[in-house]
N, C-alpha and C. Protein backbone atom coordinates (compact mmCIF):
# COMPACT_ATOMS: atom_id res chain seq x y z
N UNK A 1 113.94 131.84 96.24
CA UNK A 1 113.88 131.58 97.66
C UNK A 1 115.15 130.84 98.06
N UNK A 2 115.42 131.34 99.29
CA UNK A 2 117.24 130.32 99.75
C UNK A 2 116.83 129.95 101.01
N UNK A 3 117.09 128.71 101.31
CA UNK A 3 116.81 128.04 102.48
C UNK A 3 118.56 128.05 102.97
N UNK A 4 118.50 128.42 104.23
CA UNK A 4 119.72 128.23 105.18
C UNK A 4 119.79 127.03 106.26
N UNK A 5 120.41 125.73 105.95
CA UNK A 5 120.73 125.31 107.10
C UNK A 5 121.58 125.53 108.28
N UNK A 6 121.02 125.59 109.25
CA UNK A 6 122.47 126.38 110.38
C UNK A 6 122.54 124.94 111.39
N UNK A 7 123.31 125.38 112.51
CA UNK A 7 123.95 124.23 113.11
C UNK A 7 123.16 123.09 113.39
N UNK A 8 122.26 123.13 113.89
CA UNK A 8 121.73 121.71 114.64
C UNK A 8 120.66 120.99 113.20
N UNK A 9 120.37 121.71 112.31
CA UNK A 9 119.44 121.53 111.30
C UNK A 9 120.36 121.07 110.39
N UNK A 10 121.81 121.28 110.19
CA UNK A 10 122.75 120.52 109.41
C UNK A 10 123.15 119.72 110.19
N UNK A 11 123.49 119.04 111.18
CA UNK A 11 123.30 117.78 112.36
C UNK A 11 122.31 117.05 111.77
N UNK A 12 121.29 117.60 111.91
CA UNK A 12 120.09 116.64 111.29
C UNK A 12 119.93 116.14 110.00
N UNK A 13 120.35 116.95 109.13
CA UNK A 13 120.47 116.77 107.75
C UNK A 13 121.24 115.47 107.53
N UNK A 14 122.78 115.77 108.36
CA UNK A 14 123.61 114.43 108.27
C UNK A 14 123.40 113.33 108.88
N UNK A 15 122.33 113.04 109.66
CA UNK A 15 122.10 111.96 110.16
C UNK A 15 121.11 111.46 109.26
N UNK A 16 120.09 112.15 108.37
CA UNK A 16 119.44 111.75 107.56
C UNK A 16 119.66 111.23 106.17
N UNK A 17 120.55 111.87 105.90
CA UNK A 17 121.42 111.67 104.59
C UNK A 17 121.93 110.26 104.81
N UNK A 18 122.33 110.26 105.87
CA UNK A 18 123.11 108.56 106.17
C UNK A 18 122.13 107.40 106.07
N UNK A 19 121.08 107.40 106.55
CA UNK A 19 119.52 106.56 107.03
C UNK A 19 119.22 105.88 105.91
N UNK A 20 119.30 107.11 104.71
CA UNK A 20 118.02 107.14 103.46
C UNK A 20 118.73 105.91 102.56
N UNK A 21 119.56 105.00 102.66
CA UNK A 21 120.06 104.10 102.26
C UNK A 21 119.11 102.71 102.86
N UNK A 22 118.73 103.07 103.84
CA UNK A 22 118.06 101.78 105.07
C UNK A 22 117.13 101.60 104.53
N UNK A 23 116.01 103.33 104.50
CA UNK A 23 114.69 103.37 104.84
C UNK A 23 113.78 102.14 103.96
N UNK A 24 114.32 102.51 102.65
CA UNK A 24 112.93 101.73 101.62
C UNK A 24 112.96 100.35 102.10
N UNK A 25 114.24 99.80 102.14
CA UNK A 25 114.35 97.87 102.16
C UNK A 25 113.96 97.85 103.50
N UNK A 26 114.10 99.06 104.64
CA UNK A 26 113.13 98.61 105.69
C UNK A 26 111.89 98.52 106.12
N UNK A 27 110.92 99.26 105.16
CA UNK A 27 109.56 99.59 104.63
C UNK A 27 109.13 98.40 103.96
N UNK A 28 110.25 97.99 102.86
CA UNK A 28 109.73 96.95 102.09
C UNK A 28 109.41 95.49 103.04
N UNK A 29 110.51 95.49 103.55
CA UNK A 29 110.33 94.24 104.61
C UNK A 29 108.85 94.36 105.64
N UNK A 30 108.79 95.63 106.16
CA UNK A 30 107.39 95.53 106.74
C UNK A 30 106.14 95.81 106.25
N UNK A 31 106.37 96.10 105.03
CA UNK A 31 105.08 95.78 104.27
C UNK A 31 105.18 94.11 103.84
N UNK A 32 106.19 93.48 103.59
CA UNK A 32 106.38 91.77 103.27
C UNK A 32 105.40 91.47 104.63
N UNK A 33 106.27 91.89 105.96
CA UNK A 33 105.16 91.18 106.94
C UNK A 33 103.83 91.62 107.27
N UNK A 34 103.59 92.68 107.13
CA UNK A 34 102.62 92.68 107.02
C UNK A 34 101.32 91.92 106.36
N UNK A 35 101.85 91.69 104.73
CA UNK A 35 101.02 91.11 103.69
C UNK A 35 101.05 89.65 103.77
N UNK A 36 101.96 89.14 104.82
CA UNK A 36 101.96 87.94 104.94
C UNK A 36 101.24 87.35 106.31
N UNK A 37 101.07 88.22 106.58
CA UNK A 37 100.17 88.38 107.94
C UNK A 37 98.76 88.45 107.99
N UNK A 38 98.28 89.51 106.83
CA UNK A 38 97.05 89.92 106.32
C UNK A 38 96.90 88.15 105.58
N UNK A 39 97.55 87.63 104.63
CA UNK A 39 97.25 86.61 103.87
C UNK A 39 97.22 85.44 104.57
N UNK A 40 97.47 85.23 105.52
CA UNK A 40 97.37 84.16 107.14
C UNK A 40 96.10 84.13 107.69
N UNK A 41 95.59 85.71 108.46
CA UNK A 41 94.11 85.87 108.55
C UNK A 41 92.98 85.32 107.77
N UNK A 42 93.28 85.64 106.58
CA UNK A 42 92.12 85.50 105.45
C UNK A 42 91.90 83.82 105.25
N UNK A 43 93.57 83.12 105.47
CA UNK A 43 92.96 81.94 104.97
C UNK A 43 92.94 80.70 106.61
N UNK A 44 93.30 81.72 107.61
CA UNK A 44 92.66 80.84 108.93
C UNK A 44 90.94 81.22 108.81
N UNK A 45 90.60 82.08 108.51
CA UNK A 45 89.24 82.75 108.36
C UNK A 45 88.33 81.61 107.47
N UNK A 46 89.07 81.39 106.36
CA UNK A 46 87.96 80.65 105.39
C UNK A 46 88.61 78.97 105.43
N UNK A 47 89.10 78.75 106.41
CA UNK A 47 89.30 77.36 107.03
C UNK A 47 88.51 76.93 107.84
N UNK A 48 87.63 77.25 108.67
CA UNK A 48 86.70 76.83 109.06
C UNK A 48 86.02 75.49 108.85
N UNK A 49 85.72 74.80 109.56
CA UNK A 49 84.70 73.52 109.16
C UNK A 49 83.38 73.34 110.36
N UNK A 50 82.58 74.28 109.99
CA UNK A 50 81.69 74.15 111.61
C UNK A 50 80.57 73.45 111.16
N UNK A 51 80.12 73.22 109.91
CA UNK A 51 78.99 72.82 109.61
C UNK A 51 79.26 71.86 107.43
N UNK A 52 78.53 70.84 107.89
CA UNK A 52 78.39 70.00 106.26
C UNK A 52 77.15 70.86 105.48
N UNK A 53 77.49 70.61 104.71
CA UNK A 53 76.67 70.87 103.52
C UNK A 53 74.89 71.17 104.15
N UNK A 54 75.08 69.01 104.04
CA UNK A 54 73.39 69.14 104.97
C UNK A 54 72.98 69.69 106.54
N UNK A 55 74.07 70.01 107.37
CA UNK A 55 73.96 70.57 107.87
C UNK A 55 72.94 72.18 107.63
N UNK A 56 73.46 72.81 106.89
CA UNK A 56 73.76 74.19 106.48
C UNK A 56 72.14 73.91 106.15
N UNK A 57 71.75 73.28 105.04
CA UNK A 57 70.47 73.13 104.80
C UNK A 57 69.32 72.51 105.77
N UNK A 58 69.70 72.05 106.47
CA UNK A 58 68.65 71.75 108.17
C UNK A 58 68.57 73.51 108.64
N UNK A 59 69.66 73.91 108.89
CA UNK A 59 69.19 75.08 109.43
C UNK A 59 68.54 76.26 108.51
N UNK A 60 68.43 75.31 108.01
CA UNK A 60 67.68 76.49 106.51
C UNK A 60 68.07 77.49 105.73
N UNK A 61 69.42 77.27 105.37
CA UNK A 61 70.29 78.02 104.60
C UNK A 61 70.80 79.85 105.62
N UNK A 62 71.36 79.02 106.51
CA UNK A 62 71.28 80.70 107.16
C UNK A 62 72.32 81.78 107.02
N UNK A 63 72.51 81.82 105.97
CA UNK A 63 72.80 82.86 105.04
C UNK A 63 72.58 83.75 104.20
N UNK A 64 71.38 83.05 103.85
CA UNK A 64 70.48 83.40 103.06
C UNK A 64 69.45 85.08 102.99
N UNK A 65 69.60 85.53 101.87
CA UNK A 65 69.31 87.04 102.39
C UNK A 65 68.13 87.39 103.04
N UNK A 66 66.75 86.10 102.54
CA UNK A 66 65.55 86.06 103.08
C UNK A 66 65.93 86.06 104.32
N UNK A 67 66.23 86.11 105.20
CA UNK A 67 66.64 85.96 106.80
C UNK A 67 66.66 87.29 107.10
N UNK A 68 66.97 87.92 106.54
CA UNK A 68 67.68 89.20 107.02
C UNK A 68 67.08 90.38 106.45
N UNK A 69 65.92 89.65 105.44
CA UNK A 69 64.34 90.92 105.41
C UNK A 69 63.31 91.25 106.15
N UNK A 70 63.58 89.97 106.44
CA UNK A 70 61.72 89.87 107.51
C UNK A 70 61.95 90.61 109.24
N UNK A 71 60.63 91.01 109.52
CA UNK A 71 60.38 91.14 110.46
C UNK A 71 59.66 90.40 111.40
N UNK A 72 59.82 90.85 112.46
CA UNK A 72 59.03 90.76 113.76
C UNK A 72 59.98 89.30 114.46
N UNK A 73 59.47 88.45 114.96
CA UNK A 73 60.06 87.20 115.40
C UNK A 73 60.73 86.43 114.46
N UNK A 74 60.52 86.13 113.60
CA UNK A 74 61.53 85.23 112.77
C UNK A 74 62.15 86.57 111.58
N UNK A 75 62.77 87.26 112.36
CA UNK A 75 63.64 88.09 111.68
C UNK A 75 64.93 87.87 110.76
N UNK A 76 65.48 87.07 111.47
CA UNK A 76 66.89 86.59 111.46
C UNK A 76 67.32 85.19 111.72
N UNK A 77 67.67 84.39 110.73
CA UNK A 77 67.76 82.95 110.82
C UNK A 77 69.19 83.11 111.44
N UNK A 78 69.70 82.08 112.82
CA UNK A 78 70.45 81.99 113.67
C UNK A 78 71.82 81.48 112.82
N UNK A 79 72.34 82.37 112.34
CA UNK A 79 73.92 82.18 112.17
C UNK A 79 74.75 81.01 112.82
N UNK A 80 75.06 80.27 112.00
CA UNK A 80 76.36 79.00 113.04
C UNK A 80 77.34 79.17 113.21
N UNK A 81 77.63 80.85 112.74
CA UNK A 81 79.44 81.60 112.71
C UNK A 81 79.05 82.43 112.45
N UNK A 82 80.37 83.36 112.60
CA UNK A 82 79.93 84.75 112.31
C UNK A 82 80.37 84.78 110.67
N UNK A 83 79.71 86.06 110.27
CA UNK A 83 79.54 85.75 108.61
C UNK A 83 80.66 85.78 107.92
N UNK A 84 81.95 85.99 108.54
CA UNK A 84 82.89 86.29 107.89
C UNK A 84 83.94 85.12 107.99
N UNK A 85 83.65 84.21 108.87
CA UNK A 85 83.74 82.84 108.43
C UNK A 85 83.45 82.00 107.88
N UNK A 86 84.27 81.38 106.45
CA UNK A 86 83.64 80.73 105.42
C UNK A 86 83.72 79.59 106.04
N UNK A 87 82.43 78.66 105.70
CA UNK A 87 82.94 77.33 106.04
C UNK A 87 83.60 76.61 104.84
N UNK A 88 84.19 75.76 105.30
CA UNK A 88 85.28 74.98 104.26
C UNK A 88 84.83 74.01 103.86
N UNK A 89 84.05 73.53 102.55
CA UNK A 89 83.79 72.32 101.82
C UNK A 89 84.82 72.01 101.04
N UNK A 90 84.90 72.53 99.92
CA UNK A 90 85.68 71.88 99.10
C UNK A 90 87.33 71.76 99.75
N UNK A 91 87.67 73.44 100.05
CA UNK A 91 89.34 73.58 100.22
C UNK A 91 89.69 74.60 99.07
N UNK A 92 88.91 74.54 97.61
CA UNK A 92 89.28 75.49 96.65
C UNK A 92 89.49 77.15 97.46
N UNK A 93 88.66 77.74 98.04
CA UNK A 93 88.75 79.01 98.49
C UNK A 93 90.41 78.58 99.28
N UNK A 94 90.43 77.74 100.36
CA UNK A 94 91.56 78.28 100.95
C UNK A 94 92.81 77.76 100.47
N UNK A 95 92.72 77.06 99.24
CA UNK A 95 94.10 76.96 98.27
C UNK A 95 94.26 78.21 97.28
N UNK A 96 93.05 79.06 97.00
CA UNK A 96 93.40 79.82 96.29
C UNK A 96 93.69 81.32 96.51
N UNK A 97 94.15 81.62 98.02
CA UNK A 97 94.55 83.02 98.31
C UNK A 97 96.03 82.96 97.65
N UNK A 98 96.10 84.17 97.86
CA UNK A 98 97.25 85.06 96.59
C UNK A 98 97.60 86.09 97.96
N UNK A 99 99.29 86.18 97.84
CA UNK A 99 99.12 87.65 98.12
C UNK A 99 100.45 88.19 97.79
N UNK A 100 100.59 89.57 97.39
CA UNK A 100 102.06 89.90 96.65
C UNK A 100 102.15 91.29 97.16
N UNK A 101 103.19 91.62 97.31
CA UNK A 101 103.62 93.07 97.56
C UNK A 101 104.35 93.78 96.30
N UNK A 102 103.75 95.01 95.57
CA UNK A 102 104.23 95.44 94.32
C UNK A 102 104.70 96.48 94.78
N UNK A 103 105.90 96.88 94.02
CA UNK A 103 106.63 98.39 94.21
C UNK A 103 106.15 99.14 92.95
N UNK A 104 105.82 100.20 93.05
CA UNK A 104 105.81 101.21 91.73
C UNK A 104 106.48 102.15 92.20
N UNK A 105 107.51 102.67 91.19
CA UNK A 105 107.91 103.99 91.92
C UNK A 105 108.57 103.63 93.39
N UNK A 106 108.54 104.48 94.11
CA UNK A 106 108.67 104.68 95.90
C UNK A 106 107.50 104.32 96.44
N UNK A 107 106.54 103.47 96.33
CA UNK A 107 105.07 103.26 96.38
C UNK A 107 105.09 101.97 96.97
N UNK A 108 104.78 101.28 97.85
CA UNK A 108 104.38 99.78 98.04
C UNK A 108 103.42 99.40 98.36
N UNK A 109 102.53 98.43 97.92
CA UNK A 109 101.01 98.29 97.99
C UNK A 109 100.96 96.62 98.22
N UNK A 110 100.44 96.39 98.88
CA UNK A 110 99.96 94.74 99.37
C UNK A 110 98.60 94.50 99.08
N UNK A 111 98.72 93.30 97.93
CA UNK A 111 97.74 92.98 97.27
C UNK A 111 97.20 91.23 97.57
N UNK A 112 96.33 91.53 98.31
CA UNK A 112 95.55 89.85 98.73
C UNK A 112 94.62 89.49 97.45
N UNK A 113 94.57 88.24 97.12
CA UNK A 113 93.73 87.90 96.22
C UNK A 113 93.25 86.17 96.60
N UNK A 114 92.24 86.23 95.42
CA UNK A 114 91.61 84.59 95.33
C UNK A 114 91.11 84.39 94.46
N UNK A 115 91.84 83.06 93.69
CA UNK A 115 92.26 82.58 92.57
C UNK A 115 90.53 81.50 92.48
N UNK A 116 89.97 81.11 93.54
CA UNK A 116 88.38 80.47 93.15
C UNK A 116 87.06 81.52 92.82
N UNK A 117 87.03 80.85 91.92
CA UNK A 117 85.95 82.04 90.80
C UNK A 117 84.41 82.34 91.78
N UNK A 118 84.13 82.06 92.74
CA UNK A 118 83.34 82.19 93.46
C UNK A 118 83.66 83.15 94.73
N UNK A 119 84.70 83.39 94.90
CA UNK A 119 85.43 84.47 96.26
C UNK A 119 84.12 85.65 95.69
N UNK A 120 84.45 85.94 94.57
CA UNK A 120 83.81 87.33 94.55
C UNK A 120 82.56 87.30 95.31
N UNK A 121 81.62 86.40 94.88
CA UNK A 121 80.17 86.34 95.20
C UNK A 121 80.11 85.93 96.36
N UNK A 122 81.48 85.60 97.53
CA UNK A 122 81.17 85.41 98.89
C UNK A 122 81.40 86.87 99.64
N UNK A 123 82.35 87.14 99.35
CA UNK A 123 82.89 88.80 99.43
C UNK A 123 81.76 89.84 99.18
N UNK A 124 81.01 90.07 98.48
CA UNK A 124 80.21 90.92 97.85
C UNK A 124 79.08 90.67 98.13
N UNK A 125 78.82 88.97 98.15
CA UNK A 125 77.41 88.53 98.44
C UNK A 125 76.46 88.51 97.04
N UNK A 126 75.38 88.32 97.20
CA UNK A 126 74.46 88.37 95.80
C UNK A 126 72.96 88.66 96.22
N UNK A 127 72.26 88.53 95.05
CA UNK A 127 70.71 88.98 95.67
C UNK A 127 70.03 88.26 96.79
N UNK A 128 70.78 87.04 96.70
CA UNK A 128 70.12 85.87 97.43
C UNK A 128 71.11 85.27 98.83
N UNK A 129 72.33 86.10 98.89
CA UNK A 129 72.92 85.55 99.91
C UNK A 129 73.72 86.84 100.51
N UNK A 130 73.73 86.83 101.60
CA UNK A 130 74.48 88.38 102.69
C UNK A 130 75.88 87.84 102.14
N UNK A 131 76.37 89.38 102.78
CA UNK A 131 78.11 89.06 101.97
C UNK A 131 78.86 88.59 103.14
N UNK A 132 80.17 88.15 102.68
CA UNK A 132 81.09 87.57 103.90
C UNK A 132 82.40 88.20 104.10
N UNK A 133 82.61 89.16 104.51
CA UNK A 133 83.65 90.61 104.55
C UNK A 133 84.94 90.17 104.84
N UNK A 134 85.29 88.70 104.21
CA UNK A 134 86.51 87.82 105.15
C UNK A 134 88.13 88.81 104.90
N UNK A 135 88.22 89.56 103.77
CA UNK A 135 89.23 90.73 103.48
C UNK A 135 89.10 91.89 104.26
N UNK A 136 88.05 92.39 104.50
CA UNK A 136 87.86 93.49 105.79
C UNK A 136 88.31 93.03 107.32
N UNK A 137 87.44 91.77 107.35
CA UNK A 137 87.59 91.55 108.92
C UNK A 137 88.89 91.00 109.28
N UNK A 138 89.94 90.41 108.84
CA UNK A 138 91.31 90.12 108.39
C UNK A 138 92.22 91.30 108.51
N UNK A 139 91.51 92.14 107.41
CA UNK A 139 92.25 93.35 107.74
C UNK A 139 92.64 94.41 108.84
N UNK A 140 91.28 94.22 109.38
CA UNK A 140 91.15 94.52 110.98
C UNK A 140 92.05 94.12 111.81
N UNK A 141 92.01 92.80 111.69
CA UNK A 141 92.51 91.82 112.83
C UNK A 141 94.21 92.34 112.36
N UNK A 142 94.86 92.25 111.22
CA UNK A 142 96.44 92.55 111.06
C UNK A 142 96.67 93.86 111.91
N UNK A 143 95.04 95.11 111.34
CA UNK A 143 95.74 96.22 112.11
C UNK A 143 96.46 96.70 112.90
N UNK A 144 95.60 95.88 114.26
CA UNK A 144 96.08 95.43 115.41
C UNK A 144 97.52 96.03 115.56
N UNK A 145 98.29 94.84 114.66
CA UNK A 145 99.88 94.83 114.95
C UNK A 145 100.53 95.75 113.89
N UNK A 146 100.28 96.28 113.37
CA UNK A 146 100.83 97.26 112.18
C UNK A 146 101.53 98.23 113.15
N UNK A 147 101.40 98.71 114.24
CA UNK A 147 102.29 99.13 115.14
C UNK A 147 103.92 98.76 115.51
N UNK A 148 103.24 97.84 115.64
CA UNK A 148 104.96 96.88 115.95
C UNK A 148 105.63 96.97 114.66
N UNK A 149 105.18 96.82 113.97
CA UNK A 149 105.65 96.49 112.33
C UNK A 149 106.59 97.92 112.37
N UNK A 150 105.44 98.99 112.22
CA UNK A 150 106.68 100.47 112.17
C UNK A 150 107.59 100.84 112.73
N UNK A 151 106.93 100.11 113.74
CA UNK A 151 108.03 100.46 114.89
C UNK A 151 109.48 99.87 114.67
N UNK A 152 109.33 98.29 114.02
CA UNK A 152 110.49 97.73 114.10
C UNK A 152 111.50 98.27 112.82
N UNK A 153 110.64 98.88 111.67
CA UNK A 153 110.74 99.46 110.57
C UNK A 153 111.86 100.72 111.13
N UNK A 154 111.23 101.03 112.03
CA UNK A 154 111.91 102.51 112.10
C UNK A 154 112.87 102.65 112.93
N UNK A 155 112.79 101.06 113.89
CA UNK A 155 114.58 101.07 114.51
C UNK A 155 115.09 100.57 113.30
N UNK A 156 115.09 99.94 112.44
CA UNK A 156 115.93 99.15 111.23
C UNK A 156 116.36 100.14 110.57
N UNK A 157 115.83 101.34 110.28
CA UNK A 157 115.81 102.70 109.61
C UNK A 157 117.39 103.22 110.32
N UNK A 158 117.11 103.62 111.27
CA UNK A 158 117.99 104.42 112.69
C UNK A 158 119.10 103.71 113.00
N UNK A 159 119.13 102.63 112.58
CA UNK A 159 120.65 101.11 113.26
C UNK A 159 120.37 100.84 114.52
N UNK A 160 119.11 100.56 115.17
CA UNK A 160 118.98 99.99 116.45
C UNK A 160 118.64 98.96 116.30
N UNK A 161 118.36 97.66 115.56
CA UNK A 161 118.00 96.74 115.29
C UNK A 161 116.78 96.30 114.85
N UNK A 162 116.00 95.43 114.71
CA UNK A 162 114.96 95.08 114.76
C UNK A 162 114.38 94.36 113.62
């Protein structure tokens, strides 16, 4: 098979050929902000302080999965946040987010983490407690702007600035 470039498609070719020097370190950079953006969310999220300990237990643990079996009128024990706000006792959860951007290949992947051995079982939840989606709902919230991000990506790409 022979592919022919003719005039305006070799125009294009050479403007692309020139770019492909930009593109990755301008990708890389907006995946950096991005992941640093995503890792901001997560730990304004589990900063919270709305309620103490004994607090939490006056209202009768309302987290708790029993809340969220039953029927009829006492269905649902009244939430003091929404669930994806951790409240903050110790500080361990929000000293221990992580977040790194790895290259493999032409590949870049942004990886959030948490270094307190208990994230999992807030994240996931357990038999006895609803989960707390604080990596989803975070993720959401960055979506948002992941627009701007390409956008600025793809004048940086082109030499228009950004």
């Amino acid at each position: 098979m022979k592919i022919t470039v003719t005039g305006n498609g070799r125009v294009v070719a050479e403007i692309i050929r020139g770019k492909a020097g930009r593109a990755f370190p301008a990708w890389r950079e907006a995946s950096r902000k991005i992941g640093d953006e995503w890792l901001a969310e997560a730990r304004k999220l589990s900063s919270v302080q709305y309620a103490s300990t004994a607090e939490l237990r006056r209202l009768g643990h309302p987290y708790a999965v029993r809340h969220f079996r039953r029927r009829g009128r006492r269905a649902r024990g009244m939430l003091p946040a929404p669930a994806w706000w951790i409240n903050r006792q110790t500080g361990r959860l929000l000293a221990g987010w992580r977040g790194e951007v790895k290259e493999i290949g032409r590949n870049i992947y942004i990886r959030i983490t948490n270094l307190a051995a208990y994230f999992i079982y807030l994240h996931f939840g357990t038999r006895k407690m609803i989960r707390r989606p604080i990596l989803g709902v975070s993720l959401r919230i960055v979506r948002r702007r992941l627009g701007d991000h390409y956008q600025a990506a793809q004048r940086r790409v082109h030499g228009l600035g950004g």
